[in-house]
Protein backbone atom coordinates (compact mmCIF):
# COMPACT_ATOMS: atom_id res chain seq x y z
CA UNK A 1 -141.56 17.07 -80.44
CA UNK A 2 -140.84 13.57 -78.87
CA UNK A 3 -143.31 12.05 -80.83
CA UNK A 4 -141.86 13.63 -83.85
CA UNK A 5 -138.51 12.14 -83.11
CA UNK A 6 -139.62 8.87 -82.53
CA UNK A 7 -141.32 8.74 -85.91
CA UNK A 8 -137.80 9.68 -87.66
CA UNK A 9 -135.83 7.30 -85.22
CA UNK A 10 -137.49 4.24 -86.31
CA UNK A 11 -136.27 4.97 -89.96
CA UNK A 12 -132.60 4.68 -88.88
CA UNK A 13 -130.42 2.06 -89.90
CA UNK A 14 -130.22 -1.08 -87.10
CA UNK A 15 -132.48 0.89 -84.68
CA UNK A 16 -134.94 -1.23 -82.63
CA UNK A 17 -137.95 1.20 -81.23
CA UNK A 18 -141.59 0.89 -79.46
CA UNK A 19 -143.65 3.59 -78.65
CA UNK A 20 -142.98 2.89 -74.86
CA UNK A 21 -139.52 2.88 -75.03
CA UNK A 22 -136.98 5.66 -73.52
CA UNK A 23 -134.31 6.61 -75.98
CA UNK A 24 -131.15 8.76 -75.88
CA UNK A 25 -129.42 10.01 -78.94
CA UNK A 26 -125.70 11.25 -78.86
CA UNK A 27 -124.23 13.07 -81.34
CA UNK A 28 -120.54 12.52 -82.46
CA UNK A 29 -118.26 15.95 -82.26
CA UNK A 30 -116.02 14.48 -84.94
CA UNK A 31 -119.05 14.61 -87.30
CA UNK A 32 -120.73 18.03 -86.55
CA UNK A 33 -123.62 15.98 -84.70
CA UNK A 34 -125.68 17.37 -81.25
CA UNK A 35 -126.84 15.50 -78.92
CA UNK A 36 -130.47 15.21 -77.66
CA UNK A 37 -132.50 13.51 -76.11
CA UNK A 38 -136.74 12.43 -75.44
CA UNK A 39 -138.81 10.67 -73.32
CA UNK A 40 -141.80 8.59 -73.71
CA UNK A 41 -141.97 7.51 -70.39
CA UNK A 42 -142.38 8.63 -66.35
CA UNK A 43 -139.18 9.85 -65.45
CA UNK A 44 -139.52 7.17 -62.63
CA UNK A 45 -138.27 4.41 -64.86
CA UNK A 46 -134.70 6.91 -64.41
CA UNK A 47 -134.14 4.46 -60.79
CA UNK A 48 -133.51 1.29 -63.30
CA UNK A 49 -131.01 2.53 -65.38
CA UNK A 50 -127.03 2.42 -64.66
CA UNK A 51 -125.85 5.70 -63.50
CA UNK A 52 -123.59 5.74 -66.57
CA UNK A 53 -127.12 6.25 -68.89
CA UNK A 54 -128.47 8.42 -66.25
CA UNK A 55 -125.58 10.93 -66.96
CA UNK A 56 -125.64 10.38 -70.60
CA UNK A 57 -129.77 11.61 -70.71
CA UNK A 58 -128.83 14.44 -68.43
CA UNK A 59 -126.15 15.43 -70.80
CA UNK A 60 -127.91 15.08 -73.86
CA UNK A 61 -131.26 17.35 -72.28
CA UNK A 62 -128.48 20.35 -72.00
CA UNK A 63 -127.52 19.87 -75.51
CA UNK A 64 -129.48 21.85 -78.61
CA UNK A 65 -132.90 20.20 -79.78
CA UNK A 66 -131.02 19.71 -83.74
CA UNK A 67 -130.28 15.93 -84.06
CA UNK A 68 -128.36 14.01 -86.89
CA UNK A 69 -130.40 10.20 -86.35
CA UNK A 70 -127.42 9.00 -88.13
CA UNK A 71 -125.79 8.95 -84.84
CA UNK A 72 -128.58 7.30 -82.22
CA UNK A 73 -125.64 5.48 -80.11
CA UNK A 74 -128.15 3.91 -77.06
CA UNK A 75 -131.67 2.80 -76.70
CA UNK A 76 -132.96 1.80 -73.44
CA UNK A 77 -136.36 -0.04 -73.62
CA UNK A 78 -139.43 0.72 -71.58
CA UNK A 79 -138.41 -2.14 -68.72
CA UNK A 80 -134.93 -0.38 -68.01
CA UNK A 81 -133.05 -3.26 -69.75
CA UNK A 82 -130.74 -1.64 -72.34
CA UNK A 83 -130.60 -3.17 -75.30
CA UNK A 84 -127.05 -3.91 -77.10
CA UNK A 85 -126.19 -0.06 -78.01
CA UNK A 86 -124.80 0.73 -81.94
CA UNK A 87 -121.52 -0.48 -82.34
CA UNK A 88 -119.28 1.78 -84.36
CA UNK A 89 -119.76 -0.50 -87.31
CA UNK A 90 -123.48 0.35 -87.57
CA UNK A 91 -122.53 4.07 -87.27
CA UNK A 92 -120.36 4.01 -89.81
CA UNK A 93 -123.16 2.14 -92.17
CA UNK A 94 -124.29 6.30 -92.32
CA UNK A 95 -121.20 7.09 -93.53
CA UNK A 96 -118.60 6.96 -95.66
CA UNK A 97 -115.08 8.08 -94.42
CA UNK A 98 -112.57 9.91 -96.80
CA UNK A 99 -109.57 8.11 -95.79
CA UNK A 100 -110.79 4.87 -97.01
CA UNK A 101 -110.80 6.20 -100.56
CA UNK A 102 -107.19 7.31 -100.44
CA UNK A 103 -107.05 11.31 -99.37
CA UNK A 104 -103.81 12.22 -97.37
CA UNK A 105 -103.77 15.35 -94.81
CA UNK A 106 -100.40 16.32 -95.06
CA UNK A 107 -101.06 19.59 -97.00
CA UNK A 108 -99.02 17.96 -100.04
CA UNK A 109 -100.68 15.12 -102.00
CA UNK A 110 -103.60 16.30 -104.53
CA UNK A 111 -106.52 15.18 -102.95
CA UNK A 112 -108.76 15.74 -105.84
CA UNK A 113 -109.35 12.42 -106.87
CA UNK A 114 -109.54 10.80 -104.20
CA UNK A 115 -112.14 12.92 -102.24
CA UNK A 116 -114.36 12.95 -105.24
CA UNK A 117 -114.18 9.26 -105.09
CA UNK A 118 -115.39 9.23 -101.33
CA UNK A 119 -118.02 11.84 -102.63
CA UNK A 120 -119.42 9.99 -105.44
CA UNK A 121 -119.33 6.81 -102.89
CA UNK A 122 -121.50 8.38 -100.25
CA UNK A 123 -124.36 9.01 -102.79
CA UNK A 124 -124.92 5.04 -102.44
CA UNK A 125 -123.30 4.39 -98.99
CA UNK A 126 -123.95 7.15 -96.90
CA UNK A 127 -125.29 9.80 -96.93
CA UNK A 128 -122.24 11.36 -95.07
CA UNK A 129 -118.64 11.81 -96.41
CA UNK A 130 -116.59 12.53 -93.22
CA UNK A 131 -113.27 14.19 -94.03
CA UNK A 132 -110.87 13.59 -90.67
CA UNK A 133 -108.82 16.44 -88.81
CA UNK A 134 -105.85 16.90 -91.71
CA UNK A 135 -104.52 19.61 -94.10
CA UNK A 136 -106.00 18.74 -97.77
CA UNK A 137 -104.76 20.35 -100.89
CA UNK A 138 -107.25 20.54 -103.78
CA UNK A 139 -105.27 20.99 -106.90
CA UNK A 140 -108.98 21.07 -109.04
CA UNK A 141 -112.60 21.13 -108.28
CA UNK A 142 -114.57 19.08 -106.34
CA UNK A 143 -119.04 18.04 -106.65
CA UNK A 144 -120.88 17.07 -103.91
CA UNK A 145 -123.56 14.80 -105.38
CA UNK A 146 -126.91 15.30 -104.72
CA UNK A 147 -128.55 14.60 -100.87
CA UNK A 148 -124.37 14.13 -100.24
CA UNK A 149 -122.78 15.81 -97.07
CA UNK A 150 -119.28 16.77 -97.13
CA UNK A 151 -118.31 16.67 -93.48
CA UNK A 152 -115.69 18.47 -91.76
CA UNK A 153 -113.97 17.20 -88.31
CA UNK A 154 -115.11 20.25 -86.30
CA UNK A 155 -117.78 20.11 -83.69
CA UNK A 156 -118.98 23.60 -84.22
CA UNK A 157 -117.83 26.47 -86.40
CA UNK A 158 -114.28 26.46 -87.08
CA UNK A 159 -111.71 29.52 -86.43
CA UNK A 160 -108.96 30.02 -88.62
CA UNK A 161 -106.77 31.20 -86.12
CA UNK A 162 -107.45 27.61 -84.59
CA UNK A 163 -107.27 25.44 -87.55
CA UNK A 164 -106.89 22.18 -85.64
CA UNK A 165 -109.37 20.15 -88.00
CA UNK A 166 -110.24 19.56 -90.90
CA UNK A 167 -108.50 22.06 -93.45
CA UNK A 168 -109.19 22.16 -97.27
CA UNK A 169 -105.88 24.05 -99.31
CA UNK A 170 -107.01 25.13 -102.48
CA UNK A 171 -104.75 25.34 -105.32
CA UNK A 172 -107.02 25.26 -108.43
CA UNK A 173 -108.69 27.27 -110.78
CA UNK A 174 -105.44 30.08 -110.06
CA UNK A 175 -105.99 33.25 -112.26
CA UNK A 176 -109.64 32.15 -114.02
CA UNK A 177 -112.18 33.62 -112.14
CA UNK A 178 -114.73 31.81 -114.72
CA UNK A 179 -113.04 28.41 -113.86
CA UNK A 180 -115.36 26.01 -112.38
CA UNK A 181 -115.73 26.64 -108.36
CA UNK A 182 -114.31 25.16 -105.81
CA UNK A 183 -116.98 23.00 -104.49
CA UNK A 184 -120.06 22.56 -106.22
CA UNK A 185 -122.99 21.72 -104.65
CA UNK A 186 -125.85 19.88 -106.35
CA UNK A 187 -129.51 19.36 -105.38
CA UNK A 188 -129.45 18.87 -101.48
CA UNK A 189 -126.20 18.33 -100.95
CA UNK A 190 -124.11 19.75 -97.79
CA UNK A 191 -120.70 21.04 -96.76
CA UNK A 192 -119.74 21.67 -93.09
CA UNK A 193 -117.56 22.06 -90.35
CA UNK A 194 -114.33 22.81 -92.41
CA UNK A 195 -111.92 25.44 -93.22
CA UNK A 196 -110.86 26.69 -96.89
CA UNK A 197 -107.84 28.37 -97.47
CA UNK A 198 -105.75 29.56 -100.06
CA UNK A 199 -102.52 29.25 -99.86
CA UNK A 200 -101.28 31.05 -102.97
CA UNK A 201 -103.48 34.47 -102.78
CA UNK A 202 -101.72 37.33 -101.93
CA UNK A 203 -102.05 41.47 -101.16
CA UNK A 204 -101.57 44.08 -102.91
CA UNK A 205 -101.62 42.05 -105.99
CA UNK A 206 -104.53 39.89 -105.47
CA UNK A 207 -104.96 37.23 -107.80
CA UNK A 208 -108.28 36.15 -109.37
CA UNK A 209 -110.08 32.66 -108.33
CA UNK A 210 -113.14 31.05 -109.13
CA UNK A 211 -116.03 30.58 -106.42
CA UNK A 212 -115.22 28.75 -103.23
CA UNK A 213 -118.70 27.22 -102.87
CA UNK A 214 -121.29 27.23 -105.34
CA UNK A 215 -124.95 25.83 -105.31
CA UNK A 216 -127.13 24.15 -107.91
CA UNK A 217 -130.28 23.33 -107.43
CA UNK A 218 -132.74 23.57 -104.52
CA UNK A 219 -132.09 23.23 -100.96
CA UNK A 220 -128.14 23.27 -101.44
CA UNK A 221 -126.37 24.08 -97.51
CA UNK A 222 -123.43 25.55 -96.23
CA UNK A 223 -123.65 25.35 -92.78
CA UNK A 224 -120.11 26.24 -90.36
CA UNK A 225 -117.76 27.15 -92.67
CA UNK A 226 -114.95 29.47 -92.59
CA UNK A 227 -112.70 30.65 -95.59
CA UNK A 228 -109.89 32.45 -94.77
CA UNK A 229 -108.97 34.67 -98.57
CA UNK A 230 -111.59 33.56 -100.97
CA UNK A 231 -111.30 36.20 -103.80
CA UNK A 232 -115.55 34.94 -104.47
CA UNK A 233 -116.69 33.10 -101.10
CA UNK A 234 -120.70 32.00 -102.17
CA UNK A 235 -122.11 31.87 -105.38
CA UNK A 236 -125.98 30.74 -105.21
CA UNK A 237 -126.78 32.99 -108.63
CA UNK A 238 -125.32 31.53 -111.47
CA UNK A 239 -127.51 28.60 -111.30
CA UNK A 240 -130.92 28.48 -110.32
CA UNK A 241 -131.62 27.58 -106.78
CA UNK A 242 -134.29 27.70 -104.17
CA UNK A 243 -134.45 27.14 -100.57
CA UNK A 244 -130.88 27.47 -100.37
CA UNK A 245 -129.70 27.53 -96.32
CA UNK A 246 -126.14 29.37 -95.73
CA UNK A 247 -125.52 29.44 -92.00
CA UNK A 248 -122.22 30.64 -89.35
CA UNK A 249 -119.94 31.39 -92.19
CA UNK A 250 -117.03 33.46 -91.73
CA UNK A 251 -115.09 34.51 -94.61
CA UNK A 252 -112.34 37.62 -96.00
CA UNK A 253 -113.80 37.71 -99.51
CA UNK A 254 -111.93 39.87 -101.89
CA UNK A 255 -114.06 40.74 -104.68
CA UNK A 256 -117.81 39.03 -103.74
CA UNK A 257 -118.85 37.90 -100.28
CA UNK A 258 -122.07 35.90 -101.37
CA UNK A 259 -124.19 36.23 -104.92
CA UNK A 260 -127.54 35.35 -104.53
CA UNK A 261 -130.11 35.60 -107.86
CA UNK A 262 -132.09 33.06 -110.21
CA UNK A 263 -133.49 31.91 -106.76
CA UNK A 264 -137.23 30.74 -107.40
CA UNK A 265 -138.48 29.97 -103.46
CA UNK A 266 -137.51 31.24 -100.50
CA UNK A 267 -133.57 31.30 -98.90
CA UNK A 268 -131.98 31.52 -95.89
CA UNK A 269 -128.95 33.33 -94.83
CA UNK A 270 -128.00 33.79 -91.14
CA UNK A 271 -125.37 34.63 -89.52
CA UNK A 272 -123.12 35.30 -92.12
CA UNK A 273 -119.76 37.20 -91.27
CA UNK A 274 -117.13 38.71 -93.45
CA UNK A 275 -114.09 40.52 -91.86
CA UNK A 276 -110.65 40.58 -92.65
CA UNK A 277 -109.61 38.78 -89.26
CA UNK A 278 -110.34 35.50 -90.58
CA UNK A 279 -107.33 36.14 -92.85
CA UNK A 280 -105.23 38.48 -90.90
CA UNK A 281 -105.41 36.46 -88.00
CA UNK A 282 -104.92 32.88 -89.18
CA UNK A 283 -102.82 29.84 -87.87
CA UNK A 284 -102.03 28.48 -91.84
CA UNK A 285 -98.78 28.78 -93.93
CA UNK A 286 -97.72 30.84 -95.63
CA UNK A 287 -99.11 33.38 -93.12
CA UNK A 288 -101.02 37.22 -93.53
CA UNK A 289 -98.50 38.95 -96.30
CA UNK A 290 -99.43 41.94 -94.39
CA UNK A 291 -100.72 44.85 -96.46
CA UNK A 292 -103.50 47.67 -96.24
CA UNK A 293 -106.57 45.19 -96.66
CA UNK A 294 -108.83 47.85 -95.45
CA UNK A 295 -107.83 50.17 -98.25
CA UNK A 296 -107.91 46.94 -100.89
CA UNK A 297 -111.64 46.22 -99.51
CA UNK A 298 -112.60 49.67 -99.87
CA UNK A 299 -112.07 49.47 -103.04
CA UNK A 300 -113.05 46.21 -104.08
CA UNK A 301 -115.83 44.26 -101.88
CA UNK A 302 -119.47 43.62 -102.59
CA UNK A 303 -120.24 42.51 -99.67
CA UNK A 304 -123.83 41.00 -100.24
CA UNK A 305 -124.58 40.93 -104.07
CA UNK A 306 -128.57 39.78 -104.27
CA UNK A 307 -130.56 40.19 -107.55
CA UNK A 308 -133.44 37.70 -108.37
CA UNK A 309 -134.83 36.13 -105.32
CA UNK A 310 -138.26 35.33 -104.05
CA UNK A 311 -137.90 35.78 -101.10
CA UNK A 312 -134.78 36.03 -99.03
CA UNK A 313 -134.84 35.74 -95.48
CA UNK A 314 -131.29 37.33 -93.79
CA UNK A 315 -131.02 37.79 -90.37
CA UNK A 316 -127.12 38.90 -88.21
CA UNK A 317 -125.57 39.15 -90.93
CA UNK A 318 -122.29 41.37 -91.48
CA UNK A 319 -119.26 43.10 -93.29
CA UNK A 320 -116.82 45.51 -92.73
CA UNK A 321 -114.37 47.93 -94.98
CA UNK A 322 -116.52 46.95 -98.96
CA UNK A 323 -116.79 49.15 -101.00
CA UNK A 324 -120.75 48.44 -100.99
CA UNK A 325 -122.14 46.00 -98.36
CA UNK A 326 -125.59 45.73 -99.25
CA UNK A 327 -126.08 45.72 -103.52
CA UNK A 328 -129.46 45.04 -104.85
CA UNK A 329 -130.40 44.81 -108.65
CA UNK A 330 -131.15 42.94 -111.34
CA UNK A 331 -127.63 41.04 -112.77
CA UNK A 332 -129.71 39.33 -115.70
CA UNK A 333 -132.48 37.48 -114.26
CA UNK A 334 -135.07 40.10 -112.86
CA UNK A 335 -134.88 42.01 -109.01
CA UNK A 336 -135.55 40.71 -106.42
CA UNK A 337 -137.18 41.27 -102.65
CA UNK A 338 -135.22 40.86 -99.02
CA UNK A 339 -136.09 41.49 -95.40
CA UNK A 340 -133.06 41.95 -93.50
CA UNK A 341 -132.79 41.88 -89.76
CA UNK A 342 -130.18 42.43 -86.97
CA UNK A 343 -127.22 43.14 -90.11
CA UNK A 344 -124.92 45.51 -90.91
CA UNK A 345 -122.33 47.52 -92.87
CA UNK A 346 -119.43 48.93 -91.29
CA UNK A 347 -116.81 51.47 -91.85
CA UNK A 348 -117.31 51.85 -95.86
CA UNK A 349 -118.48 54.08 -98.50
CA UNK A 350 -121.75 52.61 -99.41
CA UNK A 351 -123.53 50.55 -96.75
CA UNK A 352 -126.32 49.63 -99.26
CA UNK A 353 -126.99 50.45 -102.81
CA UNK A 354 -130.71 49.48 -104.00
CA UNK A 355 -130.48 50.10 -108.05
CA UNK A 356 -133.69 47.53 -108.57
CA UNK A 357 -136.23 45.53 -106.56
CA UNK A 358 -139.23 43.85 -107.64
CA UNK A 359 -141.72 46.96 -107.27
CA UNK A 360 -144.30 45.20 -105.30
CA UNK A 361 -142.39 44.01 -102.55
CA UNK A 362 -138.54 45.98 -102.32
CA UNK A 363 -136.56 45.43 -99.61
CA UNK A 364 -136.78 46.04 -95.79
CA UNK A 365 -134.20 46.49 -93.19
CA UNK A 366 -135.09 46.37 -89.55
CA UNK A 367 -132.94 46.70 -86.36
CA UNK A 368 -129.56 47.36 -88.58
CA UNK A 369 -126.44 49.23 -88.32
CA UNK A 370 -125.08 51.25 -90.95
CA UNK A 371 -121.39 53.43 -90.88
CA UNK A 372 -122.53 54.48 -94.23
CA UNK A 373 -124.14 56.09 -96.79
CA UNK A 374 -127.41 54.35 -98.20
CA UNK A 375 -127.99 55.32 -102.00
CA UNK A 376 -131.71 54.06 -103.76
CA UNK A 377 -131.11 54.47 -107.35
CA UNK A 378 -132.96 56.18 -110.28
CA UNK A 379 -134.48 52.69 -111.68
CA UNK A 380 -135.51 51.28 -108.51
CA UNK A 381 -139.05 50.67 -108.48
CA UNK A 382 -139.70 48.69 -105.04
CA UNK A 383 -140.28 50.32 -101.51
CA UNK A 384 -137.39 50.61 -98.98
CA UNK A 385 -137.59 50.39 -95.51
CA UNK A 386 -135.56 50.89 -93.01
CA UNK A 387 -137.00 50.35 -89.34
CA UNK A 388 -135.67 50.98 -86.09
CA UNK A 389 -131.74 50.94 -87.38
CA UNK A 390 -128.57 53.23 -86.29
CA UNK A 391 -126.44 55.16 -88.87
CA UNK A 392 -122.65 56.95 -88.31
CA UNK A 393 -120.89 58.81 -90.80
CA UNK A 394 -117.13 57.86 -91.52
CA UNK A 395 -114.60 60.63 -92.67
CA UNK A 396 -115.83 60.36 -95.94
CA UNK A 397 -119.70 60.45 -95.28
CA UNK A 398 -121.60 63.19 -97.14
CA UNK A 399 -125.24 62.13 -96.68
CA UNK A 400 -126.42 59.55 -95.03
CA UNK A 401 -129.27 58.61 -97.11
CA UNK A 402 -129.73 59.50 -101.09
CA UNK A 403 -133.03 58.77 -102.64
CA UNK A 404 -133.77 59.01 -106.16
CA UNK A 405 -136.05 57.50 -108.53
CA UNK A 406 -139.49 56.68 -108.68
CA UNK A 407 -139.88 54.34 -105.74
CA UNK A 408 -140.92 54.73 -101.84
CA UNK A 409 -138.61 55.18 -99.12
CA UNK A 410 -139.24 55.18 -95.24
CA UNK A 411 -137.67 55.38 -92.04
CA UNK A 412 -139.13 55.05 -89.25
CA UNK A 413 -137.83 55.04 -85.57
CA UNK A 414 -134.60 55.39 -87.05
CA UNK A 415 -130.95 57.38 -85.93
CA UNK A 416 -128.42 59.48 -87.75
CA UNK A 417 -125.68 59.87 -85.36
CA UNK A 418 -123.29 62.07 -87.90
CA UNK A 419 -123.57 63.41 -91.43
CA UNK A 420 -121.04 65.98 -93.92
CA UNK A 421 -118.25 64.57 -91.81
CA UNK A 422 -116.30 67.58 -93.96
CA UNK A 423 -118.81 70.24 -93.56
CA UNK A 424 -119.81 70.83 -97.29
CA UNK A 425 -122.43 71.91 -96.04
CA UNK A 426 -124.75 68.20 -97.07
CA UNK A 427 -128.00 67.34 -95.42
CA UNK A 428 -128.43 63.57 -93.89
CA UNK A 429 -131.37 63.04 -96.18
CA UNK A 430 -131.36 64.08 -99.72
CA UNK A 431 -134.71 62.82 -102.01
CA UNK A 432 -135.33 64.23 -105.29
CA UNK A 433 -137.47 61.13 -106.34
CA UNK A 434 -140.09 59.53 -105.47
CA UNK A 435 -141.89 59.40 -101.91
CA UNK A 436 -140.25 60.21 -99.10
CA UNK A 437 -141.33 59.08 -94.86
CA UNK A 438 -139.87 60.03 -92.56
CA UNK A 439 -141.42 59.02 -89.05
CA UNK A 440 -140.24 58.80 -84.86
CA UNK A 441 -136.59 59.78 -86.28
CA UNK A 442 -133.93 61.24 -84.43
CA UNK A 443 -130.93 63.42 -85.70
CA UNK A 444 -127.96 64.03 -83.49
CA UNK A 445 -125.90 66.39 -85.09
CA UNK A 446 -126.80 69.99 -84.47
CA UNK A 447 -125.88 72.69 -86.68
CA UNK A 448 -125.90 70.83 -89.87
CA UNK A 449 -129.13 70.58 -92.59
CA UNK A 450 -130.98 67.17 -91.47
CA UNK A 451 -133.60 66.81 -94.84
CA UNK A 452 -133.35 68.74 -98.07
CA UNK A 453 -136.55 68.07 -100.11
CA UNK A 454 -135.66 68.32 -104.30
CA UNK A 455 -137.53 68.55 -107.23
CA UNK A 456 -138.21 65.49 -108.78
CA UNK A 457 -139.78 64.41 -105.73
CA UNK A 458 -143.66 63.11 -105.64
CA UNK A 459 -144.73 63.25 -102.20
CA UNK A 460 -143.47 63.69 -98.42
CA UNK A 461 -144.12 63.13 -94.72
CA UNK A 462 -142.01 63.86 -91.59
CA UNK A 463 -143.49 63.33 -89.21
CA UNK A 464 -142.92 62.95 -85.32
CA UNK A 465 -139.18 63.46 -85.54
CA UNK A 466 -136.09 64.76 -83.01
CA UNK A 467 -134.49 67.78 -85.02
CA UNK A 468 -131.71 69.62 -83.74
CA UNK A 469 -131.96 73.19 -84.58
CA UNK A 470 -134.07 76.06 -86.89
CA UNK A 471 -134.34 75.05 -90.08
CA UNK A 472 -133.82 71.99 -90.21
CA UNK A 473 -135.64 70.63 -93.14
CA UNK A 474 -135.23 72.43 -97.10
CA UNK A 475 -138.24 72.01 -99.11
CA UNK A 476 -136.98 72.94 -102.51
CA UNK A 477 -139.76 70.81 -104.30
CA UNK A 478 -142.60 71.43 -105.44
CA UNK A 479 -144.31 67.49 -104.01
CA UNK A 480 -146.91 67.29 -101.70
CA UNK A 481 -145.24 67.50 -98.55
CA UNK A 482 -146.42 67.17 -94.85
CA UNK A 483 -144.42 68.01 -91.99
CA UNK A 484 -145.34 67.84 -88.33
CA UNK A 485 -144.90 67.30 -84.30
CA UNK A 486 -141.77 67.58 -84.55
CA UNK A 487 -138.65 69.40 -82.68
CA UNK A 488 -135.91 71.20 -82.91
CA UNK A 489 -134.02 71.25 -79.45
């Protein structure tokens, strides 16, 4: 790693570097930057340096390995003798900052202008556009040229319920949900460490807006954002992308949490959050109109929205009260294929609805949690698989899994907590298409039918399974079906 470091340290701006030398980057909170730090030499050569640096190396080993070079702040040569550290004016050489172009925090003046000046400017002066602590209204859209950051003030992920930083109000695109987004983000451009609110959205009557953030092109990031009442939070399907990287975003979406299709090469979503709190909970004016936005979301939210991507790599990520959290099909450009770890729907109708995946690949959950109903639809072609995750029913739950269509389904070391939460007398699992697995399950409610086998189906196997109660599995097919070692106490 330190060798690694080195290599990209000698590239920044003003830095002076030999392979002997000890160095110690620092990372500025007001531009999202960590601190770390690497040796090349014997920690003996520690007994030469001022106390002061001492500290500063001990503080910057604590802090994560992720580094912005942008920022290198000391260099301390081989011999002890530090050498004349970067003066503010070198730093800033990295970066351009917002104010200089004319944007006002006050939450009034229309900073459209003026930010996409500072924007366009940090294409050729950058590559950072650094966006001080302040309250900016957007009355139109903004672009964040390609290789650009857009920087918020915040060290880390901003709360909305703390919205000390850097705030952006946004005003435009008011009733066009087709109007161009918020933020656009071309080829390898960045936004971070901000908040985005709007002001003017309210509840019952929610009122239509364009996407907050939208990439186009490869490698586009949205890393520590959170949006308070975006009616369509993250769009990275209407153009074609790859390698997209959406990280610690919290968001209330009203209509779509985050679109992902036309993408070509691998993305990356993690820890991706959407609950009403961010909204309900928030420090802005005007505040929470107050409202049933459980019962709105219910009927409303798509949660995750993916169609043609190859692949996408999700891990913790998480919604509560849509109307479907997980949606999978094709929405004009082909299906495409997921694997999904440590996520989640909660407290909804539909936890995830697979209509189409790409048939050699499908989709595959593993370690989730689901208070849900999952649904695989009649054209789906691609296996499902859902591995070592929990399900519970909510008042409305029926079954807890529906499988049609031609494709494979399997669970395995998988549990159903609660099912027919109205006794209608429905099974957990209902398949009437396709093939059917069923392995090292376990079903918790006793009394109630746990798998009901249709016609229409191809094949089965359960196998290995905790049933509670006689007659616990209906085979009204006519498939090949296996069942075995299981039980029924």
């Amino acid at each position: 790693m330190t060798a690694g470091l080195f290599n990209r340290a000698k590239s920044v701006k003003g830095v002076r570097m030999s392979k002997t030398s000890l160095w110690i980057v620092t990372g500025l909170c007001s531009l999202g930057v960590i601190s770390v730090a690497a040796q090349e030499k014997p920690a003996a050569k520690l007994d030469k340096m001022p106390d002061s640096q001492v500290q500063s190396l001990d503080s910057a080993r604590a802090c994560s390995e992720d580094i912005r070079l942008s920022s290198v702040v000391a260099l301390v040569e081989s011999d002890g003798e530090p050498v004349e550290p970067l003066s503010s004016e070198r730093i800033a050489e990295q970066m351009v900052n917002a104010k200089d172009y004319g944007v006002i925090g006050d939450g009034i003046f229309d900073n459209t202008a003026a930010l996409q000046a500072a924007l366009d400017a940090a294409q050729q002066k950058g590559p950072i556009c650094y966006l001080p602590a302040g309250r900016y209204r957007l009355n139109g859209s903004i672009v964040v040229p390609a290789g650009v950051t857009l920087s918020g003030s915040s060290g880390g992920v901003p709360h909305s319920e703390h919205p000390i930083g850097t705030v952006l109000l946004a005003f435009g695109g008011k009733g066009n949900a087709d109007a161009d987004p918020l933020i656009t983000l071309r080829p390898n451009a960045v936004v971070r460490n901000l908040v985005i609110h709007y002001p003017q959205q309210k509840l019952p009557d929610v009122v239509p807006y364009p996407w907050t953030i939208r990439g186009d092109g490869e490698m586009c990031q949205v890393l520590d954002i959170t949006i308070t009442n975006p009616y369509q939070a993250l769009d990275f399907g209407t153009k074609w992308n790859e390698l997209h990287i959406i990280r610690n975003v919290f968001a209330c979406p009203l209509k779509t949490g985050l679109y992902i299709d036309q993408c070509t090469d691998i993305g990356r979503v993690e820890n991706v959050h959407f609950n009403p709190n961010f909204w309900t909970r928030m420090a802005l004016e005007p505040k929470y109109p107050g409202g049933d936005i459980k019962a709105y979301l219910e009927k409303n939210l798509v949660g995750f929205k993916i169609g043609k991507t190859d692949w996408e790599y999700m891990s913790s990520c998480f919604v509560i009260f849509p109307r479907i959290g997980f949606h999978f099909d094709d929405f004009g450009h082909g299906p495409g294929n997921a694997v999904i770890t440590q996520s989640g729907a909660d407290i909804c109708p539909v936890a995830v609805r697979v209509d189409q995946t790409q048939s050699h690949a499908g989709v595959q959950f593993v370690n989730g949690q689901f208070m849900a109903t999952i649904e695989v639809g009649e054209k789906n072609k691609g296996p499902v698989k859902f591995t070592s995750c929990g399900f519970w029913p909510v008042p409305e739950t029926k079954e807890q899994i529906v499988k049609q269509g031609p494709s494979t389904l399997m669970l395995t070391s998988c549990h159903f907590a609660g099912w027919d939460s109205k006794g209608e007398g429905k099974a957990c699992i209902t398949a009437n298409g396709g093939r059917l697995v069923v392995n090292g399950c376990e079903f918790m409610a006793e009394g109630k039918k746990q798998i009901v086998l249709e016609k229409g189906l191809v094949a089965a196997t359960v196998l290995g399974c905790l049933l509670r109660g006689d007659g616990c599995i209906l085979n009204n097919s006519d498939a090949d079906v296996q069942i075995g070692l299981n039980t029924s106490h």
